[in-house]
N, C-alpha and C. Protein backbone atom coordinates (compact mmCIF):
# COMPACT_ATOMS: atom_id res chain seq x y z
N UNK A 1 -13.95 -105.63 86.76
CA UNK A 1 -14.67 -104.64 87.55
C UNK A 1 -13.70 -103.58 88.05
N UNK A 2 -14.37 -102.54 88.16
CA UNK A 2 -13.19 -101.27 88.53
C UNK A 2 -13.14 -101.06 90.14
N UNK A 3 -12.00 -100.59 90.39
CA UNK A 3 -11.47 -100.43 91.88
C UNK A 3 -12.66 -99.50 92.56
N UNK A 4 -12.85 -99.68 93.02
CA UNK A 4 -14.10 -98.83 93.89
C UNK A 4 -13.74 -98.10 95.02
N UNK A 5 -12.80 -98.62 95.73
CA UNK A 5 -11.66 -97.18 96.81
C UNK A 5 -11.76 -95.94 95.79
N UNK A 6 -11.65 -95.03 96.96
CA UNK A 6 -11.65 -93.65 96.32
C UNK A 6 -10.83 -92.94 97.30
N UNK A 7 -10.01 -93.11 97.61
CA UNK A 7 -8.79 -92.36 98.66
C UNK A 7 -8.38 -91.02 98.14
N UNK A 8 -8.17 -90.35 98.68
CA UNK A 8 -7.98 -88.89 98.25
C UNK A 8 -6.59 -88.66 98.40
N UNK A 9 -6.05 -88.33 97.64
CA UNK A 9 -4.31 -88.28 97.42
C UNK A 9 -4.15 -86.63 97.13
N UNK A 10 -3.42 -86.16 98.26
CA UNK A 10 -2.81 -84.63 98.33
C UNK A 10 -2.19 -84.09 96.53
N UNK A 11 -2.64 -83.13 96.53
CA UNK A 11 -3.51 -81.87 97.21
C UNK A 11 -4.84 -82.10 96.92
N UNK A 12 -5.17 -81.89 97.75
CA UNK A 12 -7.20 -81.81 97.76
C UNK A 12 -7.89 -80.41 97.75
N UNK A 13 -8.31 -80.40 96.49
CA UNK A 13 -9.03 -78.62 95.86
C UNK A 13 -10.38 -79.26 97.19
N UNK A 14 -11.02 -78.22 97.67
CA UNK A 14 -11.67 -77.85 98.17
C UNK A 14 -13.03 -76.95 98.06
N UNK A 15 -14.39 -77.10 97.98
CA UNK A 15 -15.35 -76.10 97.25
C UNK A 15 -16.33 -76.23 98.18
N UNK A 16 -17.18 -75.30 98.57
CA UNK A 16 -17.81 -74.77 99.12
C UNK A 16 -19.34 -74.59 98.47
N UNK A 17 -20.14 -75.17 98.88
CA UNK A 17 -21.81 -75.30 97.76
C UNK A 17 -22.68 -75.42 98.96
N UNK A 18 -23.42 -74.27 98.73
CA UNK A 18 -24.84 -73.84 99.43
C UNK A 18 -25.93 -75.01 99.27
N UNK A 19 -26.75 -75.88 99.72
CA UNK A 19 -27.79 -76.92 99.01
C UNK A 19 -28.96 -75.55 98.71
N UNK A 20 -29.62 -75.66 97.73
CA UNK A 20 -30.81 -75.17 96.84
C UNK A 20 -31.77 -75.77 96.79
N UNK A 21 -33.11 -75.19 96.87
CA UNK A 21 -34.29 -75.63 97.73
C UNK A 21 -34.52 -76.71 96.19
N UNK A 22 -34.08 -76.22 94.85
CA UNK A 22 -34.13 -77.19 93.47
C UNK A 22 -33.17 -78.22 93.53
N UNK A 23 -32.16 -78.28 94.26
CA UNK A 23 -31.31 -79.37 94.40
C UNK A 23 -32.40 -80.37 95.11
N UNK A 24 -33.25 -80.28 95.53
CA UNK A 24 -33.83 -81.30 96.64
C UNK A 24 -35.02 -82.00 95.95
N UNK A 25 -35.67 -83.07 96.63
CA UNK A 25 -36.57 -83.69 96.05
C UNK A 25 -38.08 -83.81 96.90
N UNK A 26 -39.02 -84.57 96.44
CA UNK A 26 -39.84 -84.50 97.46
C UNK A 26 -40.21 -84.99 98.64
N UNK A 27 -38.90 -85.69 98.83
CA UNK A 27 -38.87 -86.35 100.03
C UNK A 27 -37.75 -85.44 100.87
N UNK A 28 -37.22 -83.64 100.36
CA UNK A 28 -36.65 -83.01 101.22
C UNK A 28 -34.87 -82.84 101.13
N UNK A 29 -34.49 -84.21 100.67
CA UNK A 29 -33.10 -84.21 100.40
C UNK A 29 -32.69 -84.19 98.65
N UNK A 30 -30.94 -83.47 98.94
CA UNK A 30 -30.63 -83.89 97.30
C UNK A 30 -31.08 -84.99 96.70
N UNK A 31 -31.16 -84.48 95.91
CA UNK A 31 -32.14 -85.50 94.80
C UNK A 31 -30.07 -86.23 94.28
N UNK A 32 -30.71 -87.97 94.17
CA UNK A 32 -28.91 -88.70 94.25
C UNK A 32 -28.23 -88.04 93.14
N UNK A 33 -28.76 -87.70 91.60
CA UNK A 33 -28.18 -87.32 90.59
C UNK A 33 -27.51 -85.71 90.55
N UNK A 34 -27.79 -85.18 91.78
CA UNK A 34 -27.00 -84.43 92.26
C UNK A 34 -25.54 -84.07 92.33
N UNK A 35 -25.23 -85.13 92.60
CA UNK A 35 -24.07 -85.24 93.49
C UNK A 35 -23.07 -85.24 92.49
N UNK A 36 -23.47 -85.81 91.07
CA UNK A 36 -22.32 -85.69 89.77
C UNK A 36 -22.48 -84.58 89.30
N UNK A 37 -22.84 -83.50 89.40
CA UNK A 37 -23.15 -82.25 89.89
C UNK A 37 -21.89 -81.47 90.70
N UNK A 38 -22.04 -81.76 91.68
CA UNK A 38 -21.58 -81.55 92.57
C UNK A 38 -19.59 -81.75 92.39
N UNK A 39 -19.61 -83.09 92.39
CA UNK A 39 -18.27 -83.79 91.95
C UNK A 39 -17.73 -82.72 90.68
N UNK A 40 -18.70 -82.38 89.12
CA UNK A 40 -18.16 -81.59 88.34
C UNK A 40 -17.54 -80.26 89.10
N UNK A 41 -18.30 -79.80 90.00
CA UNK A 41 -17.74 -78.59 90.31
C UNK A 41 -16.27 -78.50 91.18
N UNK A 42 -16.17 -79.67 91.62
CA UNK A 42 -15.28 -80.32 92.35
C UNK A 42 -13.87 -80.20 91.68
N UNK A 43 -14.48 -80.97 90.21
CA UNK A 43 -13.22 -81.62 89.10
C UNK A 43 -12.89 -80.20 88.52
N UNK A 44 -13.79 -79.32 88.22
CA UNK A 44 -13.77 -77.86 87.52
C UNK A 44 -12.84 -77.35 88.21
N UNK A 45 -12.74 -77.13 89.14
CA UNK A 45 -12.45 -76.34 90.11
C UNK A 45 -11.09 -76.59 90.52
N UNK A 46 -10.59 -77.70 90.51
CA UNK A 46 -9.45 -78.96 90.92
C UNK A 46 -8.32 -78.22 89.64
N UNK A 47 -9.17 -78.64 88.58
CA UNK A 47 -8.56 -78.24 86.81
C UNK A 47 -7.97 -76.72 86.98
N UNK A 48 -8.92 -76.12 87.43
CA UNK A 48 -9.01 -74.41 87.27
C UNK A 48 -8.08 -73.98 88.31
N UNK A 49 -7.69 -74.59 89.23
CA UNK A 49 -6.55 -74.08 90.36
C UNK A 49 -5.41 -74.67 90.01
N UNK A 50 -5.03 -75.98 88.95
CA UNK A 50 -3.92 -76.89 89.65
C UNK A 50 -3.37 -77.17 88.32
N UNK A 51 -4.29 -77.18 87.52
CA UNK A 51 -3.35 -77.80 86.28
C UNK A 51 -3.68 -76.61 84.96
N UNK A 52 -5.29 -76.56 84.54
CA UNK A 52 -5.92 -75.87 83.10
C UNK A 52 -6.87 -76.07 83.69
N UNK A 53 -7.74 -74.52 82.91
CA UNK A 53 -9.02 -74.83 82.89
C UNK A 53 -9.56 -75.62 81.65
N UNK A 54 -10.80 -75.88 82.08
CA UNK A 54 -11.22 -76.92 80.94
C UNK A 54 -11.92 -76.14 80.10
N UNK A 55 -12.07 -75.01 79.79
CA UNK A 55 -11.91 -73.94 78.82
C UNK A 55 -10.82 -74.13 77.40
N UNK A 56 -9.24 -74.46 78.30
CA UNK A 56 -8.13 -74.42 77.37
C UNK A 56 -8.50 -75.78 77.17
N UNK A 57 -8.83 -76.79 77.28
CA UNK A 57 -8.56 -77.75 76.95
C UNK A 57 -9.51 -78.47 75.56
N UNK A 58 -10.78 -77.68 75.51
CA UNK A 58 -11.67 -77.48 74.93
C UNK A 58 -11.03 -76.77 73.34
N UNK A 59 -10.37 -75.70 73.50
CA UNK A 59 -9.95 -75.15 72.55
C UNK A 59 -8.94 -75.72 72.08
N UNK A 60 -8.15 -76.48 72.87
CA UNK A 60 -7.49 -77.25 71.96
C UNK A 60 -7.87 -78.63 71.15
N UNK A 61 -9.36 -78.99 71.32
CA UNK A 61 -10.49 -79.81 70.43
C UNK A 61 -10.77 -81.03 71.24
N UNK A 62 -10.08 -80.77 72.35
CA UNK A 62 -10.60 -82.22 73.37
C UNK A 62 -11.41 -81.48 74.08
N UNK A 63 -12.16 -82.99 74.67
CA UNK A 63 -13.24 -82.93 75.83
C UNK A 63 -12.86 -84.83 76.77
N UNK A 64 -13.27 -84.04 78.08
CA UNK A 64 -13.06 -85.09 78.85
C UNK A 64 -13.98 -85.79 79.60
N UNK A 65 -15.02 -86.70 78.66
CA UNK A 65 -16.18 -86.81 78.93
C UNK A 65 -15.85 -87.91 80.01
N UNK A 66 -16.75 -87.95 81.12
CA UNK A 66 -16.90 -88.95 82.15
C UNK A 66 -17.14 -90.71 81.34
N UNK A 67 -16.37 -91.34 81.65
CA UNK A 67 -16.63 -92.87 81.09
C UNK A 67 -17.20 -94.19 82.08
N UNK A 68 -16.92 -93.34 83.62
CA UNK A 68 -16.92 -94.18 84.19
C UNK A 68 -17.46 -93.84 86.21
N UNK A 69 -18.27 -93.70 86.50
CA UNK A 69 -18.21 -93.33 87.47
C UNK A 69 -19.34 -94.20 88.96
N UNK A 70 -18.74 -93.85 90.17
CA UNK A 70 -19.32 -94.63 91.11
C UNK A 70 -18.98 -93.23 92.62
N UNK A 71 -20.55 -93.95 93.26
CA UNK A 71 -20.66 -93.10 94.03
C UNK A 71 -21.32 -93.44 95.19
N UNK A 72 -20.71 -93.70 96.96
CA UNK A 72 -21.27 -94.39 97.60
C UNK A 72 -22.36 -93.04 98.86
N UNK A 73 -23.24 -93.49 98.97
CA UNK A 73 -24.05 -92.32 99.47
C UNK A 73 -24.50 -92.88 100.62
N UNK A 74 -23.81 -92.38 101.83
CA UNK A 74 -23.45 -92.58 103.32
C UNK A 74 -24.74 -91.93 104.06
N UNK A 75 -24.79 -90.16 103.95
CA UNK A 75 -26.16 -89.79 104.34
C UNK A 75 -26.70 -88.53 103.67
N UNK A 76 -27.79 -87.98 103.99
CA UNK A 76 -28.66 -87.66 102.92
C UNK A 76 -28.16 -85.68 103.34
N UNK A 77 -28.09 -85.00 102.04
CA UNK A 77 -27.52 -83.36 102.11
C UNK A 77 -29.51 -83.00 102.10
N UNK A 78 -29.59 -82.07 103.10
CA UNK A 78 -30.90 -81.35 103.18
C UNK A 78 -31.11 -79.55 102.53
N UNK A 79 -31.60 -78.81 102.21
CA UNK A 79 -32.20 -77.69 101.99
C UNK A 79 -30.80 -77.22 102.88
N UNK A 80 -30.22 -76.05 102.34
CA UNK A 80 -29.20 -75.24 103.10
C UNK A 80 -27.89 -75.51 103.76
N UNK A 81 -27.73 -76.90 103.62
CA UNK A 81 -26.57 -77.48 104.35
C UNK A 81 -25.45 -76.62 103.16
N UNK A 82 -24.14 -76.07 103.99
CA UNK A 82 -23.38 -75.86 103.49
C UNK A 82 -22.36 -77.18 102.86
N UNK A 83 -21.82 -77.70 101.60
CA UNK A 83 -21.29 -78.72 101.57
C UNK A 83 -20.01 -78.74 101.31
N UNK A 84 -19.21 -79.37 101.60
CA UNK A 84 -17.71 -79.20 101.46
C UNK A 84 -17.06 -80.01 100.05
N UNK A 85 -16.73 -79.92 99.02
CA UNK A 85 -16.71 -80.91 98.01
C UNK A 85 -15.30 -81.30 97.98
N UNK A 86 -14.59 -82.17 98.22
CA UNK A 86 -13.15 -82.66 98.00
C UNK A 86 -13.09 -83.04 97.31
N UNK A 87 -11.90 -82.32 96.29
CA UNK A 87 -11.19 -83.44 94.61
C UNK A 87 -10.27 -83.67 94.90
N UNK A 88 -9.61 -84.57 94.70
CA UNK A 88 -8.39 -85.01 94.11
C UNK A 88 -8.09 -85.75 92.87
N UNK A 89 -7.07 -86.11 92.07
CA UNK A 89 -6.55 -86.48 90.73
C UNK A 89 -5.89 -87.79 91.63
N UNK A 90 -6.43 -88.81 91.28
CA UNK A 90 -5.68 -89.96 91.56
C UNK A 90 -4.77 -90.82 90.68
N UNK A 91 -4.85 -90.27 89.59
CA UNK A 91 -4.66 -91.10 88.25
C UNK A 91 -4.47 -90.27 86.50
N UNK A 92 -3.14 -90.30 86.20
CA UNK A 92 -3.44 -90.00 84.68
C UNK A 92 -2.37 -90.86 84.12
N UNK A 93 -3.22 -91.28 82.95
CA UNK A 93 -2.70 -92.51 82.08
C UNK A 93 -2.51 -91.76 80.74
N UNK A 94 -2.68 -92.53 79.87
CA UNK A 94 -2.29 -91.84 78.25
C UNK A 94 -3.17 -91.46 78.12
N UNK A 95 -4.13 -92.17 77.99
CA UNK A 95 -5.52 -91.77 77.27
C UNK A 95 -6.98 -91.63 78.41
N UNK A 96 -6.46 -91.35 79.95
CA UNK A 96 -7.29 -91.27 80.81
C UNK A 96 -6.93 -90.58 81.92
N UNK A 97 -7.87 -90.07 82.78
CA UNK A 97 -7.51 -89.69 84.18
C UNK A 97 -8.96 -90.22 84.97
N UNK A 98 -8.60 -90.00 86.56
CA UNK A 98 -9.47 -90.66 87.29
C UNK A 98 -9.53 -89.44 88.17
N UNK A 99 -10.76 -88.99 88.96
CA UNK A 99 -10.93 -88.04 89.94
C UNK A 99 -11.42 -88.82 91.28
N UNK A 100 -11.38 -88.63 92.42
CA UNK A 100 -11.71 -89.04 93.92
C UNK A 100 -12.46 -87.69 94.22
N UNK A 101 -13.62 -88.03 95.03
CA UNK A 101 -14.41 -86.85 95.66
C UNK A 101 -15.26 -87.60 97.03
N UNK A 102 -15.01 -86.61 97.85
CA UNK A 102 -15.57 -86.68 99.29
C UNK A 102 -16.52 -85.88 99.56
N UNK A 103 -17.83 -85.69 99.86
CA UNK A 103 -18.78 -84.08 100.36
C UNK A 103 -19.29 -84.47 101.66
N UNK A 104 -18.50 -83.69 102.01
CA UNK A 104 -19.13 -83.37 103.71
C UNK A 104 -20.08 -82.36 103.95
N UNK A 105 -20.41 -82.58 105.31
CA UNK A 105 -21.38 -81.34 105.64
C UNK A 105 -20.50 -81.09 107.20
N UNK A 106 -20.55 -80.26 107.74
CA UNK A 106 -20.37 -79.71 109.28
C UNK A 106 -22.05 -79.98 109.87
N UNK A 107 -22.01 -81.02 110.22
CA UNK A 107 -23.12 -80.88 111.29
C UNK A 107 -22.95 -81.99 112.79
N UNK A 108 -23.73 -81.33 113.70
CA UNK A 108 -23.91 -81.74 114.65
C UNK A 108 -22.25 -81.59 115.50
N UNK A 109 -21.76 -80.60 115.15
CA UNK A 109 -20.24 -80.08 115.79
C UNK A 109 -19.29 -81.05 115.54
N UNK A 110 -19.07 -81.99 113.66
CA UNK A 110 -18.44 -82.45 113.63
C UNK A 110 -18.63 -82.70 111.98
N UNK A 111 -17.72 -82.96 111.24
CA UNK A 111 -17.85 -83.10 109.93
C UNK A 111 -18.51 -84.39 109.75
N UNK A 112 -19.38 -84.46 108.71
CA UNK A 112 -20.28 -86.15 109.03
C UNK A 112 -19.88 -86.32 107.03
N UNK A 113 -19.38 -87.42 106.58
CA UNK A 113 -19.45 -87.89 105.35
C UNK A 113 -20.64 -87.86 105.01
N UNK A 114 -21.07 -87.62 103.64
CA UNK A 114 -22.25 -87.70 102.66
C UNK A 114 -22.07 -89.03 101.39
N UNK A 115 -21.30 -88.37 101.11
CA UNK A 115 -20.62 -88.74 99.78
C UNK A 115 -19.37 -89.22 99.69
N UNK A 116 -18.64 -90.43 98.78
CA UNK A 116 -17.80 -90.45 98.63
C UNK A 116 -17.52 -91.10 97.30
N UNK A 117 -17.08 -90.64 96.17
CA UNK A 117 -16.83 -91.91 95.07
C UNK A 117 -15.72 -91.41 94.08
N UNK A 118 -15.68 -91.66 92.51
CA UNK A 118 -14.87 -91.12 91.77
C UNK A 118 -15.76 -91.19 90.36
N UNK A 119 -14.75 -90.77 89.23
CA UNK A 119 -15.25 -90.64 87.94
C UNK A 119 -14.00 -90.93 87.23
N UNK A 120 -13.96 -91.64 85.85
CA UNK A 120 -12.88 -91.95 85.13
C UNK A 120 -13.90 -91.06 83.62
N UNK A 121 -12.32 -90.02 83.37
CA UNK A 121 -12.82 -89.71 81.98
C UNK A 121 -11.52 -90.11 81.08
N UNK A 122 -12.42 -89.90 79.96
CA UNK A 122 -11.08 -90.38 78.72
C UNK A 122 -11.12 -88.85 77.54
N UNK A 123 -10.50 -89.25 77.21
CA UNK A 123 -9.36 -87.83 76.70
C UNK A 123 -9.82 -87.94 74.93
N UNK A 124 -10.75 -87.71 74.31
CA UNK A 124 -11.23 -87.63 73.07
C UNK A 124 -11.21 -86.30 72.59
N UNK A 125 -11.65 -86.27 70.71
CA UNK A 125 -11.69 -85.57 70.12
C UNK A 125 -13.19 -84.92 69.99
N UNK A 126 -13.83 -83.77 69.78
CA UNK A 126 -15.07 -83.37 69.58
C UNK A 126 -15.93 -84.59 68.66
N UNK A 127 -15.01 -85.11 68.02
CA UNK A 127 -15.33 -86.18 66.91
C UNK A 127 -15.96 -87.49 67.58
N UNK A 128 -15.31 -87.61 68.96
CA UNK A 128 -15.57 -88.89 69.99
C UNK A 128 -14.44 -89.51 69.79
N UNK A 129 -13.24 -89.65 68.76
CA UNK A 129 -11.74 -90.63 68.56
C UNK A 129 -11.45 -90.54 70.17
N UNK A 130 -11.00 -91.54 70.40
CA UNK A 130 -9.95 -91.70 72.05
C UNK A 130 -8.66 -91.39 71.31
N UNK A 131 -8.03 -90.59 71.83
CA UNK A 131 -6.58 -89.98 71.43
C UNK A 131 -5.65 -89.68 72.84
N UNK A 132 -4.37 -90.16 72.80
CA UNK A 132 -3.56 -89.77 73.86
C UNK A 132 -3.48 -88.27 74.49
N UNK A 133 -3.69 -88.15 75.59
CA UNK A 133 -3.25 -86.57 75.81
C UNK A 133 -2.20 -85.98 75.42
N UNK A 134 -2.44 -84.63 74.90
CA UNK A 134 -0.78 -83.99 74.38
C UNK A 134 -0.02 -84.00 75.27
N UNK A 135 1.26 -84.12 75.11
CA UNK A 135 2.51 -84.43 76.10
C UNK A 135 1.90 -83.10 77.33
N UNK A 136 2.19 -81.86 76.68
CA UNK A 136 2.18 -80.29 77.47
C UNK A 136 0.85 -80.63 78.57
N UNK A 137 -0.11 -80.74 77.72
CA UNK A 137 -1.40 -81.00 79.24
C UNK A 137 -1.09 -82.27 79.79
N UNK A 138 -0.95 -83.50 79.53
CA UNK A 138 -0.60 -84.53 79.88
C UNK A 138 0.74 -83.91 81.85
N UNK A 139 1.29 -82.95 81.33
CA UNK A 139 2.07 -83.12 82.07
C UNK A 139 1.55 -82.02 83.06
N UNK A 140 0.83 -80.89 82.71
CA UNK A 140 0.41 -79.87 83.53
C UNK A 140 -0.57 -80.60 84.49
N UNK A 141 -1.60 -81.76 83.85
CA UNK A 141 -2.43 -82.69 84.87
C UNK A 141 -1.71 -83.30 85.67
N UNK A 142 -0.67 -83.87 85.26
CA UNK A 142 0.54 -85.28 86.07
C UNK A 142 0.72 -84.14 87.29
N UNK A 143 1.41 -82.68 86.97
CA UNK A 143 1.72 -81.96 87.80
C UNK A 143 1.32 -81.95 89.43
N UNK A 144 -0.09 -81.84 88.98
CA UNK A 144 -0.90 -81.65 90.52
C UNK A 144 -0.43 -82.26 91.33
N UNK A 145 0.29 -84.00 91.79
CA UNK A 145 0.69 -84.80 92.41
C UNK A 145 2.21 -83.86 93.06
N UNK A 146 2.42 -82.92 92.47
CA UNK A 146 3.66 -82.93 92.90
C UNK A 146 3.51 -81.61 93.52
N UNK A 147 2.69 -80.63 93.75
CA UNK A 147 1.82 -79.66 94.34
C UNK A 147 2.07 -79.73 95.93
């Protein structure tokens, strides 16, 4: 069974997401499948400031499809809440990396947890082969830790 802590290890990208009256369901709150949603923009964003975008990484014939993910849901994001999305890179292996994500909201004159979990992707070919990361990205991802 996989580690289920999700501790956030410096530097933590930071994102900013409006809730959308389509993000919600009919009971008023994000609808749960949201939130990996949410986390992508997190990991996008993490990639796009700290290491590559996942643009370059694409063109070089990989994709880093999610293999693995968990997500503990503390309390419920409503219509308009501004949300705070925290990434961090906890983990890169040969043929994997692991992301940590936190989403807060500011309410009630204090940051209140929503969300907290991670995602493990693995490092394949358009083809689906699991292949080691190239040394060069391999090390521009490792990088972030040292940020």
């Amino acid at each position: 069974m996989a580690d289920l802590h999700a501790k956030m290890i410096p530097p933590i990208c930071k994102v900013q997401y409006r809730v959308l009256y389509v993000d919600t369901d009919a009971g008023g709150v994000v609808n749960n499948g949201n939130y990996l949603r949410f986390f992508e923009m997190g990991r996008s964003e993490m990639m796009r400031s700290f290491a590559v975008p996942y643009s370059e990484i694409e063109q070089a014939g990989l994709i880093l499809p999610v293999t693995e993910s968990y997500l503990r849901y503390k309390a419920p994001a409503v219509y308009d809440d501004m949300l705070t999305i925290s990434t961090s890179l906890a983990d890169v292996k040969r043929v994997s990396c692991r992301f940590h994500y936190r989403i807060t909201v500011y309410r009630d004159e204090r940051e209140k947890l929503l969300v907290k979990g991670f995602t493990n992707h693995a490092c394949v070919t358009r083809q689906g082969k699991l292949v080691p990361f190239p040394d060069e990205l391999r090390k521009r991802i490792a990088a972030i830790h040292v940020q």
